[in-house]
Protein backbone atom coordinates (compact mmCIF):
# COMPACT_ATOMS: atom_id res chain seq x y z
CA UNK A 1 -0.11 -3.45 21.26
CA UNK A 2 -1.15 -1.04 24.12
CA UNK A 3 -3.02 1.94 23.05
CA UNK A 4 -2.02 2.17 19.28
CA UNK A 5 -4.12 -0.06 16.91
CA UNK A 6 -3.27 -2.10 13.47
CA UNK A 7 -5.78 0.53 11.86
CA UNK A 8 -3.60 3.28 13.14
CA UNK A 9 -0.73 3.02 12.49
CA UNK A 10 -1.42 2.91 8.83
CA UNK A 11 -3.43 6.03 9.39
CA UNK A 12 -1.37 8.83 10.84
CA UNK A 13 -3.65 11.20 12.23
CA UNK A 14 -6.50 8.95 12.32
CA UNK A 15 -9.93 10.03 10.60
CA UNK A 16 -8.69 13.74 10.50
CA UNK A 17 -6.57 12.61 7.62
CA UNK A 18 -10.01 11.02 5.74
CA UNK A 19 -12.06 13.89 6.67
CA UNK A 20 -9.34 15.88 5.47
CA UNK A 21 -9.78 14.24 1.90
CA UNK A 22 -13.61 14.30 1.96
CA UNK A 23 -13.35 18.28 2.29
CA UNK A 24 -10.92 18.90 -0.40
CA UNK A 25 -12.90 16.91 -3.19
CA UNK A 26 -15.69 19.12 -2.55
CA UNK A 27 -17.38 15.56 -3.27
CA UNK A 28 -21.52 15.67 -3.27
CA UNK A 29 -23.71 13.79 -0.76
CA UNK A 30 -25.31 10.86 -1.24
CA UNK A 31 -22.09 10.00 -3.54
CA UNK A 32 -20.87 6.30 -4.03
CA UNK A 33 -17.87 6.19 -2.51
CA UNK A 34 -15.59 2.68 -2.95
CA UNK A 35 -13.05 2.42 -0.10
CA UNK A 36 -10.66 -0.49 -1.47
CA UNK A 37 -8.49 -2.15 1.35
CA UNK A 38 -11.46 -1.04 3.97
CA UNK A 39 -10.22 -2.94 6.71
CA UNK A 40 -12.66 -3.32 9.23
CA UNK A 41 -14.57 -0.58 7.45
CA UNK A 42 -14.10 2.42 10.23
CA UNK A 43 -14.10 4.94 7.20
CA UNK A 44 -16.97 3.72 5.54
CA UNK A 45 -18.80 3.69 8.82
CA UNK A 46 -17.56 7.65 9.02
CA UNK A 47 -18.47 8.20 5.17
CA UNK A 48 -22.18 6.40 5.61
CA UNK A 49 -22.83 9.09 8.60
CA UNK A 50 -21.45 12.12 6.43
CA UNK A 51 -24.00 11.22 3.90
CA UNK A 52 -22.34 9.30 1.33
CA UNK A 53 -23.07 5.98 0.11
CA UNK A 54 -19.70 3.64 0.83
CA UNK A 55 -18.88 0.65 -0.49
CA UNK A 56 -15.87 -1.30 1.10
CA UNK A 57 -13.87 -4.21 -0.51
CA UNK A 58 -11.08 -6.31 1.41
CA UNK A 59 -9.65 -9.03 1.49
CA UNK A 60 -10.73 -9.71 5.18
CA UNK A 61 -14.08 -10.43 6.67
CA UNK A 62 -14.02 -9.19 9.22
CA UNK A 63 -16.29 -5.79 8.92
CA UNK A 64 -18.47 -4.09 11.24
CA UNK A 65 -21.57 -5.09 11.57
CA UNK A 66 -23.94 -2.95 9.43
CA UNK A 67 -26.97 -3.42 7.79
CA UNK A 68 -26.51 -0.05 5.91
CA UNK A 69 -23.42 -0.43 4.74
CA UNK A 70 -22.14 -2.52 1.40
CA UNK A 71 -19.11 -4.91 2.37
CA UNK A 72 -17.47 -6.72 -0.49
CA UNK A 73 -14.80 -9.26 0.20
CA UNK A 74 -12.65 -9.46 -2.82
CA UNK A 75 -9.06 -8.42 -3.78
CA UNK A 76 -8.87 -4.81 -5.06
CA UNK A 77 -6.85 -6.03 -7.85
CA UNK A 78 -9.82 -7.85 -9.47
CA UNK A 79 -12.84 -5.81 -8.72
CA UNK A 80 -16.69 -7.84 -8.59
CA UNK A 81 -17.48 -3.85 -9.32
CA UNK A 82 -19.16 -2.48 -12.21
CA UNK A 83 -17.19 -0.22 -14.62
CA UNK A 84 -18.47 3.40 -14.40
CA UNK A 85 -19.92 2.84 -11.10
CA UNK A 86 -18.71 5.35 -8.50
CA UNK A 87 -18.16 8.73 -7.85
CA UNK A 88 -15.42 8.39 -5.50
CA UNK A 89 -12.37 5.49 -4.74
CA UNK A 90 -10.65 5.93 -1.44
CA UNK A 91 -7.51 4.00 -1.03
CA UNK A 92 -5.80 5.02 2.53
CA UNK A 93 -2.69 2.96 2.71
CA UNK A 94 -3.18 0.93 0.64
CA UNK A 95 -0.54 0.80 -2.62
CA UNK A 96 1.98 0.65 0.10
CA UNK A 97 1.32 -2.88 0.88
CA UNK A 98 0.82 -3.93 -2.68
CA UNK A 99 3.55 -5.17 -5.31
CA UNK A 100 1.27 -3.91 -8.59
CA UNK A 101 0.22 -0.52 -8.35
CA UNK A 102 -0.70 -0.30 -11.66
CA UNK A 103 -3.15 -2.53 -11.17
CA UNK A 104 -4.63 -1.75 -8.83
CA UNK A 105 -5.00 1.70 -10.34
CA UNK A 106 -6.19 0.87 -12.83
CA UNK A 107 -9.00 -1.24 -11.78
CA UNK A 108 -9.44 2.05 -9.65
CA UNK A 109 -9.98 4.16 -12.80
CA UNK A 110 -12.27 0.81 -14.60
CA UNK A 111 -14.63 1.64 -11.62
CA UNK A 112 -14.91 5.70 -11.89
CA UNK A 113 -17.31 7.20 -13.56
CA UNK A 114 -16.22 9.75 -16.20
CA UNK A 115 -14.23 12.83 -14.19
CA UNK A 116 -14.80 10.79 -10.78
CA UNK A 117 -11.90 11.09 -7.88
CA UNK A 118 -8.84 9.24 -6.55
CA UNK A 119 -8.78 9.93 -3.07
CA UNK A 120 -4.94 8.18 -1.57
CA UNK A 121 -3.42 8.60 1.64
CA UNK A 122 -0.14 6.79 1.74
CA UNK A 123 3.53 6.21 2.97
CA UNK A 124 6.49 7.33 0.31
CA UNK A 125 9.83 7.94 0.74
CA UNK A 126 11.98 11.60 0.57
CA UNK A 127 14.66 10.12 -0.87
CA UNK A 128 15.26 6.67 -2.65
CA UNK A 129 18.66 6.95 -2.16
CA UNK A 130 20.25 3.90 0.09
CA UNK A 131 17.03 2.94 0.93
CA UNK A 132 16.37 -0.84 0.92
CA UNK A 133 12.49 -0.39 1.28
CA UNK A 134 10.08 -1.08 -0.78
CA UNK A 135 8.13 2.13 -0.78
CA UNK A 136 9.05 4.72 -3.80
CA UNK A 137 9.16 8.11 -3.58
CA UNK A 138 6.17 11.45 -4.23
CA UNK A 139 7.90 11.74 -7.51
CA UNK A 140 7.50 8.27 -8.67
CA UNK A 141 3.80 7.71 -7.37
CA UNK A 142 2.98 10.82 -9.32
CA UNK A 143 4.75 9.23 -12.42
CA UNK A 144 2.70 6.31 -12.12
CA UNK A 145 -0.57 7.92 -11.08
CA UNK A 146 -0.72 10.68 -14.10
CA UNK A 147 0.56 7.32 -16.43
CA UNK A 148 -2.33 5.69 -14.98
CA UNK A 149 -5.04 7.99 -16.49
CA UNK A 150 -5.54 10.69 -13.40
CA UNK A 151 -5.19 14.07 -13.14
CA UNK A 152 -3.79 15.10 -10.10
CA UNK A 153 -5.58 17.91 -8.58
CA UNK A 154 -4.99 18.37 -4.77
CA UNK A 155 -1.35 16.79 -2.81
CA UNK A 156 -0.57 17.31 0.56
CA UNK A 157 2.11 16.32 3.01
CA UNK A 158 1.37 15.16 6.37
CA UNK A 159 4.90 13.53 7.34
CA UNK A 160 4.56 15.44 10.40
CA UNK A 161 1.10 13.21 11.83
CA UNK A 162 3.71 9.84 10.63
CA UNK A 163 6.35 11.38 12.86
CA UNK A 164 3.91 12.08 15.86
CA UNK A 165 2.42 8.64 15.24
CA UNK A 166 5.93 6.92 15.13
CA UNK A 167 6.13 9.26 18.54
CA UNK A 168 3.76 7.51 20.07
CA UNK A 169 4.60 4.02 19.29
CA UNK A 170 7.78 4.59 20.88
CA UNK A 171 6.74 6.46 23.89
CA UNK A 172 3.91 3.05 24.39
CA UNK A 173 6.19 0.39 23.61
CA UNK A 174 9.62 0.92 22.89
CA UNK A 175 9.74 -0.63 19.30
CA UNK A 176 7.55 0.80 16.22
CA UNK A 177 6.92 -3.13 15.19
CA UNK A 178 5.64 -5.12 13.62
CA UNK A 179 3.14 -1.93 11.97
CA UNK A 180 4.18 1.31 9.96
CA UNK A 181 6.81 -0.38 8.07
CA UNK A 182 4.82 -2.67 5.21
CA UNK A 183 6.60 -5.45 3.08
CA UNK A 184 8.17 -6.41 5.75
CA UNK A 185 10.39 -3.36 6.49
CA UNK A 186 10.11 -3.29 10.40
CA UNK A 187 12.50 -1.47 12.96
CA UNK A 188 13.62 2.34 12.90
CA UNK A 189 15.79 1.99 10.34
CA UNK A 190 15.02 4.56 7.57
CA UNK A 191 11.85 5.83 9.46
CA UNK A 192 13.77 9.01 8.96
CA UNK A 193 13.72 8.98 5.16
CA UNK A 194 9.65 8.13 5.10
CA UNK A 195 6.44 10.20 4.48
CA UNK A 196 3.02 10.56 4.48
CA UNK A 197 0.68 12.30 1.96
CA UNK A 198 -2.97 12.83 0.84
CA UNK A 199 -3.68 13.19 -2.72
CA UNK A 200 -6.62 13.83 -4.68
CA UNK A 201 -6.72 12.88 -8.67
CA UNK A 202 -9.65 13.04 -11.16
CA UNK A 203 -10.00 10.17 -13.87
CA UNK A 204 -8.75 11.61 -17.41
CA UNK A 205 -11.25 10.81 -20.65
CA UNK A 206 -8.65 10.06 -22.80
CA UNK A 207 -6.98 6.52 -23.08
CA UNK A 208 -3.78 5.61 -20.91
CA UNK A 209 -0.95 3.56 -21.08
């Protein structure tokens, strides 16, 4: 793909987006961030030379090669992370690509320490209406997150850096596949319809469910 990587199309705007969530949580240095789904680990590389003290955990890998940096691989659905642990999770684009959100936020919230921070940037769609993806809409992550044991505290929306991204592809290539279209939905169809937000939630102290 000429000029327009994996990593970015999953990240409209590129690290503006992350830096963007860093500055709203007002979150301390030397914090212990956990960036679940890390990639390559290109924001924990950005979050280790802001001060803060990442951890990343994927699937792949494949990370960068860092001697000051903690790489885990493991799925983000089963954590090897103690409970009470960090100050910080960052998911960016993550529950998109996953089938169990609650899950995974939930191990999200196991790992928090009392009042830490959900930091998301993710797809979602305006509308759910004759839509055959399988992203859900701001209204129905919000459901989920707040049933999840979060406040939410900060949500933005960013569809305009997906649109400039999807911009791009097109200008490069022609065609917006195989990326920005996860579980398989590939192709313009419905690119109208999608969205792209940051959101910021703290971890409630009472019990979920």
């Amino acid at each position: 793909m000429s000029g327009t990587t994996f990593e970015t199309c999953f990240h409209p705007g590129g690290l503006e987006l992350t830096k963007r969530l860093v500055q709203l949580s007002g979150i301390p240095a030397h914090a212990a961030i956990a960036d679940l789904g890390c990639g390559e680990g290109i924001v924990c590389e950005f979050l280790h030379r802001n001060g803060f003290e990442p951890t990343g955990v994927d699937l792949s890998k494949h990370f960068i090669n860092s001697n000051e940096i903690k790489f885990i691989q493991a799925d983000f659905l089963d954590l090897p992370l103690i409970s009470n642990s960090f100050d910080a999770v960052m998911m960016e684009c993550v529950l998109s690509i996953q089938n169990d959100l609650s899950t995974g936020l939930s191990e999200a919230r196991r790992i928090l320490k009392q009042s830490g921070l959900l930091l998301l940037s993710d797809l979602y769609l305006h509308s759910d209406q004759d839509s055959d993806c399988n992203l859900i809409t701001m209204n129905q992550y919000l459901e989920i997150i707040r049933k999840m044991g979060f406040q939410i505290i900060q949500w933005e929306d960013h569809t305009r850096e997906l649109r400039d991204l999807i911009f791009k592809i097109l200008w490069e290539q022609d065609s917006i596949e195989p990326c920005c279209f996860p579980n398989g939905q590939h192709g313009m169809k419905g690119s109208r319809n999608l969205g792209y937000f940051i959101l910021i939630g703290r971890k409630n102290a009472h019990t979920y469910g």
